[in-house]
Protein backbone atom coordinates (compact mmCIF):
# COMPACT_ATOMS: atom_id res chain seq x y z
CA UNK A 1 8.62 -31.27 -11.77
CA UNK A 2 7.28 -29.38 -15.19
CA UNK A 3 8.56 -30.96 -18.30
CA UNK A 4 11.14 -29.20 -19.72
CA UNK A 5 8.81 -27.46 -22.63
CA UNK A 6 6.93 -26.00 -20.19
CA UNK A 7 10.13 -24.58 -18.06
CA UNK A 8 11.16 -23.62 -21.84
CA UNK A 9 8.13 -21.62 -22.63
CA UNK A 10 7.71 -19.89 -19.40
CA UNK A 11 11.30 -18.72 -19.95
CA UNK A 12 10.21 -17.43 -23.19
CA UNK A 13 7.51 -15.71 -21.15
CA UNK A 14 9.37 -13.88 -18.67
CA UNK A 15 12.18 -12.89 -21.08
CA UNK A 16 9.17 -11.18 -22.78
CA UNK A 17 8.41 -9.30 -19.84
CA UNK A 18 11.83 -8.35 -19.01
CA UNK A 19 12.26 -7.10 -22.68
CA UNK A 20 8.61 -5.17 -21.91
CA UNK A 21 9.84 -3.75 -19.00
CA UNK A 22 13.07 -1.95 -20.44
CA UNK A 23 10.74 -0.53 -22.50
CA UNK A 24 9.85 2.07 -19.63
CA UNK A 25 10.59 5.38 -20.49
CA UNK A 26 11.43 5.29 -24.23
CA UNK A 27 8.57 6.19 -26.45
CA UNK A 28 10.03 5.05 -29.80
CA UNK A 29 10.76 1.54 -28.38
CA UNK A 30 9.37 -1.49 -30.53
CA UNK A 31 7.37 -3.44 -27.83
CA UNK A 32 8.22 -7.07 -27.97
CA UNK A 33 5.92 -9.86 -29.89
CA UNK A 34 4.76 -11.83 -27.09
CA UNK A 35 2.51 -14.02 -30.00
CA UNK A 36 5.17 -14.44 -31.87
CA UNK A 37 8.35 -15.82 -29.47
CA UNK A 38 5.60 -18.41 -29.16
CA UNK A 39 4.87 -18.20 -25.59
CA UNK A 40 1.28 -17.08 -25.77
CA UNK A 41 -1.39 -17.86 -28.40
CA UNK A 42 -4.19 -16.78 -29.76
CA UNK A 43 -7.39 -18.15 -30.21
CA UNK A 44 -10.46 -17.74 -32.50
CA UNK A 45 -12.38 -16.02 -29.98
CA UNK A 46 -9.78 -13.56 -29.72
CA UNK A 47 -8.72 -14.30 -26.20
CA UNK A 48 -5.21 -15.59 -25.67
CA UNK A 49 -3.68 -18.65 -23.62
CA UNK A 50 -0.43 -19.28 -22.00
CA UNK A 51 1.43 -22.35 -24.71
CA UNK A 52 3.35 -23.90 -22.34
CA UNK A 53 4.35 -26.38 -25.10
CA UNK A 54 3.53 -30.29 -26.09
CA UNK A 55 4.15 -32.06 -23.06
CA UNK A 56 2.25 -30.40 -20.66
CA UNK A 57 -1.67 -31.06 -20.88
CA UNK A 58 -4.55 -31.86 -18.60
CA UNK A 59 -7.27 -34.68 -20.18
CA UNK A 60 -9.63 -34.66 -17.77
CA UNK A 61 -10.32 -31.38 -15.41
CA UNK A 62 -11.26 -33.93 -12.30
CA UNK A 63 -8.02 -34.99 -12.47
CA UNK A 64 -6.65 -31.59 -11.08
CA UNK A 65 -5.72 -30.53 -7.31
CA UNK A 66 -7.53 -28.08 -6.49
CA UNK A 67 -7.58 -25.53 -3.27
CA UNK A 68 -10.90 -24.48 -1.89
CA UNK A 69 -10.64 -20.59 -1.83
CA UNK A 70 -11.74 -20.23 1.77
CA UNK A 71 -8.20 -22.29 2.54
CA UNK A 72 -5.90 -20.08 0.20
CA UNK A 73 -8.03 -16.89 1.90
CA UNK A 74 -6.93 -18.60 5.30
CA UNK A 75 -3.36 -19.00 4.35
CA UNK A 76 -3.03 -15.66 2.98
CA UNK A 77 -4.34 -14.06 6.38
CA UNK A 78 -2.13 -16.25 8.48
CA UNK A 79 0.94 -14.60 6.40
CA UNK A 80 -0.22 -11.08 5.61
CA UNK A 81 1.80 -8.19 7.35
CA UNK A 82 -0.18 -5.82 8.80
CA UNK A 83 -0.76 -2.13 7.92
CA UNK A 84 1.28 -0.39 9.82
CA UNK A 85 -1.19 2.81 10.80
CA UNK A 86 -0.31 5.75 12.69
CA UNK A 87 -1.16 5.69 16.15
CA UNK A 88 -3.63 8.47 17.83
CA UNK A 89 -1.63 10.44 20.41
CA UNK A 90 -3.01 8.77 23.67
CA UNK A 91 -2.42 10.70 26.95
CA UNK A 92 -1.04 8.58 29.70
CA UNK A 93 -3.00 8.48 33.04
CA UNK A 94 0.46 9.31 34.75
CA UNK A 95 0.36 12.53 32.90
CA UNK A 96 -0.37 15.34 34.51
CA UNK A 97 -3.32 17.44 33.12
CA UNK A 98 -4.12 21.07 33.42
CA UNK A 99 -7.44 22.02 35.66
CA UNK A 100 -10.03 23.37 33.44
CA UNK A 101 -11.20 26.83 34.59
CA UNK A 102 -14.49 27.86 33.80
CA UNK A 103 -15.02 30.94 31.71
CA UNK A 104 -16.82 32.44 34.28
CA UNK A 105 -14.00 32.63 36.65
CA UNK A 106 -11.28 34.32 34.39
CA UNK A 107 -10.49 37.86 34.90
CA UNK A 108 -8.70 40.22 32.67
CA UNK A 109 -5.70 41.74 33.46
CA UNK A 110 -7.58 45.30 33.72
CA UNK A 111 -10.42 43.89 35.61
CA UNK A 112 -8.47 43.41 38.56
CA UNK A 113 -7.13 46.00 41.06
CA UNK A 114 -4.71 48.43 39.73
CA UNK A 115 -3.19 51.62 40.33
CA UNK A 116 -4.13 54.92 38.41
CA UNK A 117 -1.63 55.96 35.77
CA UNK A 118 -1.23 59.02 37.44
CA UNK A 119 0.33 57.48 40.77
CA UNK A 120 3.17 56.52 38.10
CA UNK A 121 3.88 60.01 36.90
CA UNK A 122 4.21 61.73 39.88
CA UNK A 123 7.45 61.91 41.82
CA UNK A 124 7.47 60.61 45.47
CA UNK A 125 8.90 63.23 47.72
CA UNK A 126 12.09 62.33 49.00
């Protein structure tokens, strides 16, 4: 377990966030001083560092547990969902399917064998 600084100042740290976050949407909101609530600090370099307060420190780097990243790569792969993706339309074999007719062998209606337009006009004796 964290000492109780440290669960203090990342409390300060997400209350910060929350605060950030209902910012959203309103322009003339004052954004929150995440410096000053004393959660993060700055350093001389200019780049800034979680303070997660007077209790928690590391002497000695070695002394750390460490993951390899292939193991954490592992891990997340074993856990990942999957993309769900749109499946191509696949056509069963029990389907049936349509002959294809060469070009060659269509006709036109007109090409086959018809009657003259006169034979409609005139009237059959009776």
């Amino acid at each position: 377990m964290p000492p109780e600084s440290a669960l203090r100042q990342l409390g300060k740290l997400v209350q910060c966030q929350i605060d950030y976050l209902l910012t959203t949407f309103n322009h003339e909101a004052n954004l929150p001083n995440f410096v000053g609530s004393g959660c993060l600090n700055l350093r001389q370099d200019g780049t800034t560092i979680f303070n997660l307060g007077p209790e928690c420190h590391i002497s000695n780097k070695k002394d750390l547990l460490t993951v390899p990243e292939e193991v954490i790569g592992k891990k997340l792969k074993e856990y990942a969902m999957p993309l769900k993706r749109k499946a191509g339309k696949r056509i069963s074999e029990d389907t049936p399917q349509k002959e294809k007719v060469a070009r060659d062998n269509l006709k036109c209606r007109h090409q086959g064998k018809s009657k003259p337009a006169e034979s409609f006009l005139i009237p059959k004796p009776l």
